[in-house]
Every structure is written in structure tokens, then in C-alpha cells.
Protein backbone atom coordinates (compact mmCIF):
# COMPACT_ATOMS: atom_id res chain seq x y z
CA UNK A 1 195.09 43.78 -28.60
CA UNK A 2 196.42 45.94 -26.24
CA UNK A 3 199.45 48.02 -26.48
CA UNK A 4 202.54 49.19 -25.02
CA UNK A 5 204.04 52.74 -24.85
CA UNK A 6 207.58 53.29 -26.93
CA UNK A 7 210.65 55.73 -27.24
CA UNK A 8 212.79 54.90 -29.56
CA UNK A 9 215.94 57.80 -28.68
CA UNK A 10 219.19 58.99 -29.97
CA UNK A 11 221.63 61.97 -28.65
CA UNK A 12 220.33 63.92 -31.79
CA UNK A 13 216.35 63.09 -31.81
CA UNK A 14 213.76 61.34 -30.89
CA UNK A 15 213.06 58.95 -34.34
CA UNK A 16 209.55 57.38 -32.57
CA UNK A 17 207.31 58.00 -29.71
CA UNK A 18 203.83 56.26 -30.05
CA UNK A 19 202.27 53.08 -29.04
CA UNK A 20 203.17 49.51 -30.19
CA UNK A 21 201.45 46.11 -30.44
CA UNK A 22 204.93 44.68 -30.49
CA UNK A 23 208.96 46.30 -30.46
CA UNK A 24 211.18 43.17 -31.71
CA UNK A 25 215.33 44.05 -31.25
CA UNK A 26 218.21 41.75 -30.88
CA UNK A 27 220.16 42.31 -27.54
CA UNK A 28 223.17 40.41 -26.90
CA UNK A 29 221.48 37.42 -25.47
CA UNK A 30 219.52 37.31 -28.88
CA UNK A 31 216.86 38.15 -30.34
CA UNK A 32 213.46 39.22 -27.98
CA UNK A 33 210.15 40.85 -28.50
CA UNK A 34 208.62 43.30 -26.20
CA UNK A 35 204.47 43.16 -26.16
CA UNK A 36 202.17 44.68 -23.74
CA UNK A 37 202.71 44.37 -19.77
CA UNK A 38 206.33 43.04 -20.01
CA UNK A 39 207.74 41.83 -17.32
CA UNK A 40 210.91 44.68 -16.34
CA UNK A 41 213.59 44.30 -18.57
CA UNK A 42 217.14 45.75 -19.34
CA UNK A 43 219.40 44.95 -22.08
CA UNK A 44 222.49 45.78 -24.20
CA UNK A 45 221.58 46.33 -28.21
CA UNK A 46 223.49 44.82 -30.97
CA UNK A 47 223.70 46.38 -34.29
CA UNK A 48 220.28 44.97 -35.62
CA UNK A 49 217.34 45.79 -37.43
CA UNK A 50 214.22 46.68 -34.94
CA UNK A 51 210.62 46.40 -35.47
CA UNK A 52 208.40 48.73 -34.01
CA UNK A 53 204.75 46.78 -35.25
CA UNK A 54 201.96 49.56 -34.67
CA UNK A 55 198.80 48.65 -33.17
CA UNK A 56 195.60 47.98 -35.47
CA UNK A 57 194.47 50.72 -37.99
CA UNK A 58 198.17 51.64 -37.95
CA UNK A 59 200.98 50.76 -40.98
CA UNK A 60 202.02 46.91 -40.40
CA UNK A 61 205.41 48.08 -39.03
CA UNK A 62 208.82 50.24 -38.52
CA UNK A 63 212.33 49.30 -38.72
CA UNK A 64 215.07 51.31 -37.97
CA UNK A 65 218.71 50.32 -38.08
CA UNK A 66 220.68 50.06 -34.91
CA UNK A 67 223.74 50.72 -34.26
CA UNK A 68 224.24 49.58 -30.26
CA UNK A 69 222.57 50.88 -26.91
CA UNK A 70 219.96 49.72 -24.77
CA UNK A 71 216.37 48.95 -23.82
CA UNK A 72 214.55 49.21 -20.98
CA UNK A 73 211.22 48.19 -20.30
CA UNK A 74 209.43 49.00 -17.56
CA UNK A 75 205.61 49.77 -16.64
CA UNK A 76 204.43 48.75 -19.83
CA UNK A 77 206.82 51.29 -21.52
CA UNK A 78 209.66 50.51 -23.96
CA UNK A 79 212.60 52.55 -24.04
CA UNK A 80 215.58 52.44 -26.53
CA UNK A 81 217.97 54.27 -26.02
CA UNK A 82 220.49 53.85 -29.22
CA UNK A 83 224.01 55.67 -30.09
CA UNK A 84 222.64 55.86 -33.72
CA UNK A 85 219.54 54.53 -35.45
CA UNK A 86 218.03 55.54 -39.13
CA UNK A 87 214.71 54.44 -41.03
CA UNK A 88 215.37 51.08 -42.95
């Protein structure tokens, strides 16, 4: 399966930076899921749980508890940028 490149970002830290089969977060048009080769995308975050799922080989999948920002995808590259996130 192929992959896509994420960034998961707050003002304190970088909490993820790896590759993804799949980033799931809830935006307020609702819930979406990010795979490989998206089409560009830019949204506003609602306080959610996100999923990073990591590719084969990998553990099944992160979450991380967000408290509002954005993503951005672009070039096969997922961006989220958040004003606070922790591990779930």
C-alpha cells in the first residue's frame, strides 16, 4: 500500500513525523481521512481524536487528542498543524 508523508505540529513540539497508510481527523465539515496522493486539501480541526494508522510492519495506529487547528495536505504530505495535541 503506498504511503503518505505526515507532521503532526504544535507551538511546543513536533508529537509525529513519519509516514502513514492513513491520517483520519474530524474538520468542521466532518469527519475525513487522508490516504496516499490526496487530492490538495485545507481544513479547520475540531477538538477530536486523530488517527495516524502506520504503514505495514508498523503498530496498527496513533491517536492523539486535538484540541483545534488545521490540516493541510498537499503533494502527498499531511500537515497538522494543532494549538494543542497529547497521546490518547
Amino acid at each position: 500500500m503506498a504511503t503518505t508523508q505526515v507532521e503532526l505540529v504544535t507551538p511546543s513540539a513536533t508529537l509525529y513525523s513519519g509516514q502513514a497508510d492513513m491520517v483520519v481527523c474530524r474538520t468542521a465539515g466532518g469527519d475525513i481521512a487522508f490516504l496516499a496522493n490526496h487530492m490538495p486539501y485545507v481544513g479547520a480541526l475540531e477538538p477530536h481524536l486523530l488517527r495516524i494508522v502506520h504503514p505495514e510492519g508498523g503498530a496498527d495506529e496513533l491517536r492523539f487528542e486535538v484540541k483545534g487547528g488545521f490540516v493541510e495536505v498537499n503533494e502527498n504530505r499531511v500537515i497538522v498543524l494543532c494549538d494543542a495535541a497529547e497521546r490518547a
